[in-house]
Protein backbone atom coordinates (compact mmCIF):
# COMPACT_ATOMS: atom_id res chain seq x y z
CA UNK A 1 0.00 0.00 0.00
CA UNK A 2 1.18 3.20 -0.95
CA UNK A 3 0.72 6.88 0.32
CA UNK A 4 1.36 10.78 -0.86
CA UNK A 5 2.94 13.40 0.39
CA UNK A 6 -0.04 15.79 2.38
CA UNK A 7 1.95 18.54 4.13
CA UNK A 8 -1.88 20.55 5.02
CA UNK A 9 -1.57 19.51 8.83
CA UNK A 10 2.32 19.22 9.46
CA UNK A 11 3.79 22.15 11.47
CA UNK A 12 7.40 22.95 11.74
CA UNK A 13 7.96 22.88 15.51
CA UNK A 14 11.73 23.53 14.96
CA UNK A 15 11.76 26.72 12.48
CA UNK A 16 11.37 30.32 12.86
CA UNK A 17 7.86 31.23 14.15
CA UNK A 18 5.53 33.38 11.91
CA UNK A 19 5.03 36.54 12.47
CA UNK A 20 2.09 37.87 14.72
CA UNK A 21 0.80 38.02 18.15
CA UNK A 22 1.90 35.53 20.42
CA UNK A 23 0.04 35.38 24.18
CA UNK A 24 3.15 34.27 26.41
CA UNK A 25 4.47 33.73 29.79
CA UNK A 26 7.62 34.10 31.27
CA UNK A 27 9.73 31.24 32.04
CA UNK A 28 13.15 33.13 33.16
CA UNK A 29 14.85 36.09 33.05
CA UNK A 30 18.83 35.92 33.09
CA UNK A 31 21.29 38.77 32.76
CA UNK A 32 24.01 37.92 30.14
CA UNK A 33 27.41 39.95 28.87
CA UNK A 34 28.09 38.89 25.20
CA UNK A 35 31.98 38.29 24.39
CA UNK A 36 32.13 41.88 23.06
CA UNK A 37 30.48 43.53 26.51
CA UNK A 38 27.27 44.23 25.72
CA UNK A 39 24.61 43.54 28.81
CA UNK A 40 21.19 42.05 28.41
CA UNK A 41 18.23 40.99 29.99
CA UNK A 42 17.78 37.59 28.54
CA UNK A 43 13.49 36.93 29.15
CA UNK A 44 12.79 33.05 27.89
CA UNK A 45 9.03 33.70 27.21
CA UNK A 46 7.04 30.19 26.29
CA UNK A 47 3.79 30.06 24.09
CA UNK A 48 0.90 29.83 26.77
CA UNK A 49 -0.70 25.90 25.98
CA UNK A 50 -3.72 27.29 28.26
CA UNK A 51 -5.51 29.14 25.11
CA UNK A 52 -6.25 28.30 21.95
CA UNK A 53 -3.15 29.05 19.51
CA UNK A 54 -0.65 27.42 17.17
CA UNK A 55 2.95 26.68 18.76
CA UNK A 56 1.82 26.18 22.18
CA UNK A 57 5.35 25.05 24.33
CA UNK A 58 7.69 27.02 21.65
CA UNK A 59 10.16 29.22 23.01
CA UNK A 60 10.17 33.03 22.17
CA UNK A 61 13.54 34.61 23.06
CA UNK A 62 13.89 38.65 24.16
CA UNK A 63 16.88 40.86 25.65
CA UNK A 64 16.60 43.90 26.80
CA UNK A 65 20.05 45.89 26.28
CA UNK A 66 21.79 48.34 28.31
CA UNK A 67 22.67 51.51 26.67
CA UNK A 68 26.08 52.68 26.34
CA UNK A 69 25.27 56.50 27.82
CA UNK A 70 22.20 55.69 29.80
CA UNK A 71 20.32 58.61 30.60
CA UNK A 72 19.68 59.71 34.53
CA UNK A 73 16.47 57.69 34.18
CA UNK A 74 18.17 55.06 32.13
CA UNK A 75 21.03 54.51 35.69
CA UNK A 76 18.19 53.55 37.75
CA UNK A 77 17.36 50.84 35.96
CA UNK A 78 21.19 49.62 35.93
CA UNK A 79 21.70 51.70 32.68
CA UNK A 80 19.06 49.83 30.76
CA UNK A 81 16.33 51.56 29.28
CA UNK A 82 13.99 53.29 31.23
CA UNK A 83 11.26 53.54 29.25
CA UNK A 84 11.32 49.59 28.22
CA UNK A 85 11.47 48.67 31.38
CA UNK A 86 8.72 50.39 32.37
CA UNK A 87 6.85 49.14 29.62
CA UNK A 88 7.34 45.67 30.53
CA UNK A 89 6.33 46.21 33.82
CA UNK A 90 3.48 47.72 33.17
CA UNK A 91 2.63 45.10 30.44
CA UNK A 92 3.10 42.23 32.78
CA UNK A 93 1.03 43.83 34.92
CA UNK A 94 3.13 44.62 38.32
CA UNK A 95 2.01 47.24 40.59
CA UNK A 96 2.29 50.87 39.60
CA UNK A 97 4.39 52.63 42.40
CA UNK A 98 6.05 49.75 43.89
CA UNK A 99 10.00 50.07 44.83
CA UNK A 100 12.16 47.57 43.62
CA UNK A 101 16.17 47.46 44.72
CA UNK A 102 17.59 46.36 41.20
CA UNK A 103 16.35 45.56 38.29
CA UNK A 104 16.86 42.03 38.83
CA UNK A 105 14.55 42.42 42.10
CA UNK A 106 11.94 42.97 39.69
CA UNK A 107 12.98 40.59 37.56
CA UNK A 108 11.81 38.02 40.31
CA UNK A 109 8.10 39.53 40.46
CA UNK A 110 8.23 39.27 36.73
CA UNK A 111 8.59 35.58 36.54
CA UNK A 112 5.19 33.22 35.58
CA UNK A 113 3.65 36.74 34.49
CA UNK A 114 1.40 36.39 30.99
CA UNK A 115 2.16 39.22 28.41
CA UNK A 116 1.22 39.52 24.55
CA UNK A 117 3.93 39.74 22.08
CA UNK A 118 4.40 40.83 18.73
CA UNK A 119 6.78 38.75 16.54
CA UNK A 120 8.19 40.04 13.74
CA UNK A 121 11.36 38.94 11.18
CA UNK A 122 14.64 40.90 10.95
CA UNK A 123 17.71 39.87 8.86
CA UNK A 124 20.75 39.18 11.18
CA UNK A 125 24.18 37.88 9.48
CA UNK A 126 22.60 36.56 6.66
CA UNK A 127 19.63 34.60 8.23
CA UNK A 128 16.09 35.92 9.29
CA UNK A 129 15.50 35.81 12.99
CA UNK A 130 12.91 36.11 15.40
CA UNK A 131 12.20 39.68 16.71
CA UNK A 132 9.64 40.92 19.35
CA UNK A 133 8.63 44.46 18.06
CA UNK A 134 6.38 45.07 20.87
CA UNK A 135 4.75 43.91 24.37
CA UNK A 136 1.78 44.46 25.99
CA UNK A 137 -0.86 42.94 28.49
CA UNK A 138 -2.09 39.92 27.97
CA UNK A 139 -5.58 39.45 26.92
CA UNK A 140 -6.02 36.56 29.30
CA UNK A 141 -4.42 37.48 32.07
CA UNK A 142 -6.09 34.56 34.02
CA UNK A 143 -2.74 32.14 32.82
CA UNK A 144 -3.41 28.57 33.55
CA UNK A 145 -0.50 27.40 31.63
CA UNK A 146 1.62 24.14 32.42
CA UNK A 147 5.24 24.07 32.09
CA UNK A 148 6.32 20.77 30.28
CA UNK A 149 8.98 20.16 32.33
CA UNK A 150 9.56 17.07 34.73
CA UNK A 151 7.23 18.16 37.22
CA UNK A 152 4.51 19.59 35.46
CA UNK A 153 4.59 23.03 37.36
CA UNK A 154 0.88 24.28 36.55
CA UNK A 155 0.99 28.26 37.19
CA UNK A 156 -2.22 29.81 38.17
CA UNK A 157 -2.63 33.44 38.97
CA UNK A 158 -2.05 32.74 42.63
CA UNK A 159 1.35 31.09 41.66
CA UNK A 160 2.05 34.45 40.19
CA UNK A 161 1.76 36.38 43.02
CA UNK A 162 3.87 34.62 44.86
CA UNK A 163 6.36 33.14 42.38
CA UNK A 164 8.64 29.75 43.27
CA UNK A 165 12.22 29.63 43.89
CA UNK A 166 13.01 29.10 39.88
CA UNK A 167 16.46 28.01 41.23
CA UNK A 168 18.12 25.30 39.29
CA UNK A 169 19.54 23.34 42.40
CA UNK A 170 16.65 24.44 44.24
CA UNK A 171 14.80 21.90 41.79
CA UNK A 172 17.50 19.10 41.92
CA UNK A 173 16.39 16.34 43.84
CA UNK A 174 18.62 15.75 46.77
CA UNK A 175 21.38 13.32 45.89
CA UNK A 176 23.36 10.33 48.04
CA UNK A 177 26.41 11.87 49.05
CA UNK A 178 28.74 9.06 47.54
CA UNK A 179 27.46 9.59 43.97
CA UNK A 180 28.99 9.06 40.89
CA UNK A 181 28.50 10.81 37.72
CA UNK A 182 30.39 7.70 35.87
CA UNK A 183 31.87 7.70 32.62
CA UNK A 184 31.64 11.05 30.48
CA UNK A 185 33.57 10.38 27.49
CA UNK A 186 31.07 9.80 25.58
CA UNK A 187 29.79 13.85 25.53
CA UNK A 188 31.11 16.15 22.96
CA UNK A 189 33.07 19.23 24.33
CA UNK A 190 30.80 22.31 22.75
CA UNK A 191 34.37 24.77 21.97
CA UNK A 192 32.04 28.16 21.39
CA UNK A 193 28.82 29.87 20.76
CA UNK A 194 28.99 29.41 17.19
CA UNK A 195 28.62 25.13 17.34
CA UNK A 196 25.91 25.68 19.79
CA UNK A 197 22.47 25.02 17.25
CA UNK A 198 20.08 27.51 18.53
């Protein structure tokens, strides 16, 4: 018995999303240095699977970058910019008024929040990329979305207000104290950013 090729209901999981307006939540938020000394704020936003969508699960990726000559407003942020800052606070819908420390204190209220993103392409080196051109509130900000993850961490908007320690060895289960990682030769030594695939 033979078949034909019907490509009507196969989605690529694995390319570059289509542009549009994604409803999201955020996963982490990590502050990075790139090899040439720019700063970011790295946000790993996931496709909510708790409202009717396509690419529920993917990965969106956004940074935030520090300016070279921040403004006054700009150096209370930590020299990033004011302005987006604000806007993603406000978009993720933390209280107007409230005093954070850093901006990575806020960073840790902004964690399981819901926003709405807009994807767009850019060219970058040659290849077209994902790019969020803009973020707002969420149009369900009621987020029942579940992390597919090991544990199934199911985020409700009471786990929002009071976010879990996101900690990776907070997570780890606790391990015997004689353990043994055994025999590693078999992993392949990653030598820099450009082997990495994603």
């Amino acid at each position: 018995m033979g078949f034909s090729t019907n490509y009507e209901n196969v989605n690529d999981n694995y390319g570059i999303l289509p542009e549009g307006d994604y409803e999201v939540i955020i996963r982490n938020i990590e502050e990075r240095t790139t090899k040439k000394g720019s700063t970011g704020l790295n946000l790993s936003l996931v496709v909510r699977n708790d409202i009717e969508q396509n690419f529920k699960d993917r990965y969106i990726f956004y940074t935030l970058w520090k300016k070279k000559e921040p403004t006054d407003a700009d150096k209370q942020v930590q020299g990033y910019i004011f302005n987006q800052i604000m806007r993603l606070a406000k978009s993720a819908n933390l209280p107007n008024g409230k005093a954070y420390e850093s901006v990575m204190d806020m960073c840790k209220d902004l964690m399981h929040r819901p926003l709405k993103v807009t994807l767009e392409h850019r060219e970058w080196n040659g290849q077209q990329q994902e790019n969020v051109k803009y973020v707002n509130a969420s149009e369900y900000p009621d987020c029942k979305h579940i992390f597919k993850d090991k544990e199934k961490k199911h985020v409700t908007t009471d786990t929002v207000a009071a976010p879990p320690n996101e900690s990776f060895a907070a997570d780890m289960p606790k391990q015997p104290e004689n353990l043994s990682l055994g025999n590693l030769d078999d992993f392949e030594e990653i030598v820099s950013d450009g082997e990495v695939p994603f």
